[in-house]
PDB file of N, CA and C in Angstrom:
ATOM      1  N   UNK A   1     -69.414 -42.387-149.252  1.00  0.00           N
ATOM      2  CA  UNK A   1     -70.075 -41.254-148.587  1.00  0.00           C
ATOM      3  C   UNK A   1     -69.028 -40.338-147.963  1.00  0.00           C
ATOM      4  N   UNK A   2     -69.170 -38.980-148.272  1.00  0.00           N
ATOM      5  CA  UNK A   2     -67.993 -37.686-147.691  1.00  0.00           C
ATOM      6  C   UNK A   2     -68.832 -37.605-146.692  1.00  0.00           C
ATOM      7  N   UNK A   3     -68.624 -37.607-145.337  1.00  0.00           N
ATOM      8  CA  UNK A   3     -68.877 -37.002-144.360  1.00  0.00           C
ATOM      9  C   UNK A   3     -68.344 -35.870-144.247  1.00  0.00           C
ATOM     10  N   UNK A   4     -67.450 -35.554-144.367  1.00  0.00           N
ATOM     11  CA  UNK A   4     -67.214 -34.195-144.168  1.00  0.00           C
ATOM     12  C   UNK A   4     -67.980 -33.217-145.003  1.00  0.00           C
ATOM     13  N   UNK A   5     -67.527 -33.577-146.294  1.00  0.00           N
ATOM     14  CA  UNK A   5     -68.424 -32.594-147.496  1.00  0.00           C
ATOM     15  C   UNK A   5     -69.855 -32.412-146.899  1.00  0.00           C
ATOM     16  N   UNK A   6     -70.779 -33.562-146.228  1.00  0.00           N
ATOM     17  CA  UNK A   6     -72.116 -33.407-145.705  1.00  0.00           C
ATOM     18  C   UNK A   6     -72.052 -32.735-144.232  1.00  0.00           C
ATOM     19  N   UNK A   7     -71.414 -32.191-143.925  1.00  0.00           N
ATOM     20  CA  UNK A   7     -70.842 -31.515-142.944  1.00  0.00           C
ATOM     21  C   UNK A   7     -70.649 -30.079-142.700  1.00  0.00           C
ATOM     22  N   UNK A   8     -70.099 -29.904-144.454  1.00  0.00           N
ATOM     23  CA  UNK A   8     -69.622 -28.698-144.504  1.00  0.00           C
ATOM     24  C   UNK A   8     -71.089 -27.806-145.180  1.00  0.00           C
ATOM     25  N   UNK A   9     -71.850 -28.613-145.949  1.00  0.00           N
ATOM     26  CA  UNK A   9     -73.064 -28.692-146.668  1.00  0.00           C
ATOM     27  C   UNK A   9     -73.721 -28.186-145.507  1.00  0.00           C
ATOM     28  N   UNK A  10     -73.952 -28.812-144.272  1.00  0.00           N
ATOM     29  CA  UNK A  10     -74.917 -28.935-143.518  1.00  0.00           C
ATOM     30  C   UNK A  10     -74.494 -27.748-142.265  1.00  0.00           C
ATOM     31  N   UNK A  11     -73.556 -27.258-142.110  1.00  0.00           N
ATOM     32  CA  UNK A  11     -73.279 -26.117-141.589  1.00  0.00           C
ATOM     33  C   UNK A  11     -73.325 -24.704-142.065  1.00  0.00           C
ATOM     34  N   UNK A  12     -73.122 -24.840-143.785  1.00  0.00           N
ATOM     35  CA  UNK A  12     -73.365 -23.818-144.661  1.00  0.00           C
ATOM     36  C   UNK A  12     -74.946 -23.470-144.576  1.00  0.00           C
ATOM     37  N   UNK A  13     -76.134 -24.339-144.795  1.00  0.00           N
ATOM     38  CA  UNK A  13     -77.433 -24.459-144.414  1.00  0.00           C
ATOM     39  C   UNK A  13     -77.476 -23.428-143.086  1.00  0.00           C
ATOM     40  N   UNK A  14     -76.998 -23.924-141.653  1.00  0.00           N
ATOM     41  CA  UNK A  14     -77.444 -23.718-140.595  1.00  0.00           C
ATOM     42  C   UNK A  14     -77.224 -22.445-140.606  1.00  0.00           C
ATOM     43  N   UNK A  15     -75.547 -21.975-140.688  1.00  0.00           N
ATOM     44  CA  UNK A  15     -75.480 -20.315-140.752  1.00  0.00           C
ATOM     45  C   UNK A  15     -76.435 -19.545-141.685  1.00  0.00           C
ATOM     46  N   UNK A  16     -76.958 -20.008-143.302  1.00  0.00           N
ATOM     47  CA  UNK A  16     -77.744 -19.028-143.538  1.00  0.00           C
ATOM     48  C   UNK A  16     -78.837 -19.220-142.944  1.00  0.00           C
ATOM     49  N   UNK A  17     -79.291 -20.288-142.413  1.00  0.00           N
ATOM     50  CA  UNK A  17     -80.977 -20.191-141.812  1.00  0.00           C
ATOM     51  C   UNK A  17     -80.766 -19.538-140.892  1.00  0.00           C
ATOM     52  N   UNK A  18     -79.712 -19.645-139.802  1.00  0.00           N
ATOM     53  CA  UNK A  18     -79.255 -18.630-138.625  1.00  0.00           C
ATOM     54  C   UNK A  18     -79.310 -16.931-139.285  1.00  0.00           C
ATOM     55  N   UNK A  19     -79.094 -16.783-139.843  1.00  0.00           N
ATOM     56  CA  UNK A  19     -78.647 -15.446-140.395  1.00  0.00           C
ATOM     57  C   UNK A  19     -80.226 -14.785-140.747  1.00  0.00           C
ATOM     58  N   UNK A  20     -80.836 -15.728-141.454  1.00  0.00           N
ATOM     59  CA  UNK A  20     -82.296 -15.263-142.197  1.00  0.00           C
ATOM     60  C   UNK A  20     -83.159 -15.281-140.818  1.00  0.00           C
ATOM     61  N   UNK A  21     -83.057 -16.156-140.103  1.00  0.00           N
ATOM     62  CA  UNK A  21     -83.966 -16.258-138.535  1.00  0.00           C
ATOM     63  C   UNK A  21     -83.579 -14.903-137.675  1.00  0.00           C
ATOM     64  N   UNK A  22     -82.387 -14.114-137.940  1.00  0.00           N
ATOM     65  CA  UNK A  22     -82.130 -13.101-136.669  1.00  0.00           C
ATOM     66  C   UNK A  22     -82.228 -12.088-137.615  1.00  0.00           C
ATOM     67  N   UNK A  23     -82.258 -11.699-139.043  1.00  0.00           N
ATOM     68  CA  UNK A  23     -82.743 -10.911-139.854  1.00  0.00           C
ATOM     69  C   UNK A  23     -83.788 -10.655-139.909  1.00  0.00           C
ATOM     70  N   UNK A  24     -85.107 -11.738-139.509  1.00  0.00           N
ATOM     71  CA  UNK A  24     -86.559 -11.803-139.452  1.00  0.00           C
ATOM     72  C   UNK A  24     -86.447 -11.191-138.058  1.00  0.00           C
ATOM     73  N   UNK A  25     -85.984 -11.223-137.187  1.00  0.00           N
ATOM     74  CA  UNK A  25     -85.827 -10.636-135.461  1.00  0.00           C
ATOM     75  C   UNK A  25     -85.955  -9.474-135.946  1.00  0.00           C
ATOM     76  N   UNK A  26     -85.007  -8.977-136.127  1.00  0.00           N
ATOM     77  CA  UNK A  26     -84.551  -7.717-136.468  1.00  0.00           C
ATOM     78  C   UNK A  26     -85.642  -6.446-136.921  1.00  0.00           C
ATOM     79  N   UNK A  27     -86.141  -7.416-137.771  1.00  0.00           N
ATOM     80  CA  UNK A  27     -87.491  -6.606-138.808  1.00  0.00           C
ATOM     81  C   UNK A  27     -88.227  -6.619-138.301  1.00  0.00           C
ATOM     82  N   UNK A  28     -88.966  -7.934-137.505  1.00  0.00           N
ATOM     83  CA  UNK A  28     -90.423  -7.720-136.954  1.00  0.00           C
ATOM     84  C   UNK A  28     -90.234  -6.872-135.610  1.00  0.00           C
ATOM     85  N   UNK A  29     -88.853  -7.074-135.123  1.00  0.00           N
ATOM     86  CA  UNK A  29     -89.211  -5.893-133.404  1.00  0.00           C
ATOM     87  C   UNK A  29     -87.809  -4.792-133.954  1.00  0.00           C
TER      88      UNK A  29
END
């Protein structure tokens, strides 16, 4: 098991959900 690789996986995830969540901000107000 890479922990890191699931790491790097799992931070790549967070920034685009971060990114798509303050993009949805953005639009609805």
């Amino acid at each position: 098991m890479e922990l890191e690789l699931m790491l790097t996986q799992f931070q790549k995830s967070f920034t685009i959900y971060t990114t798509c969540a303050v993009s949805l901000k953005f639009i609805n107000f």
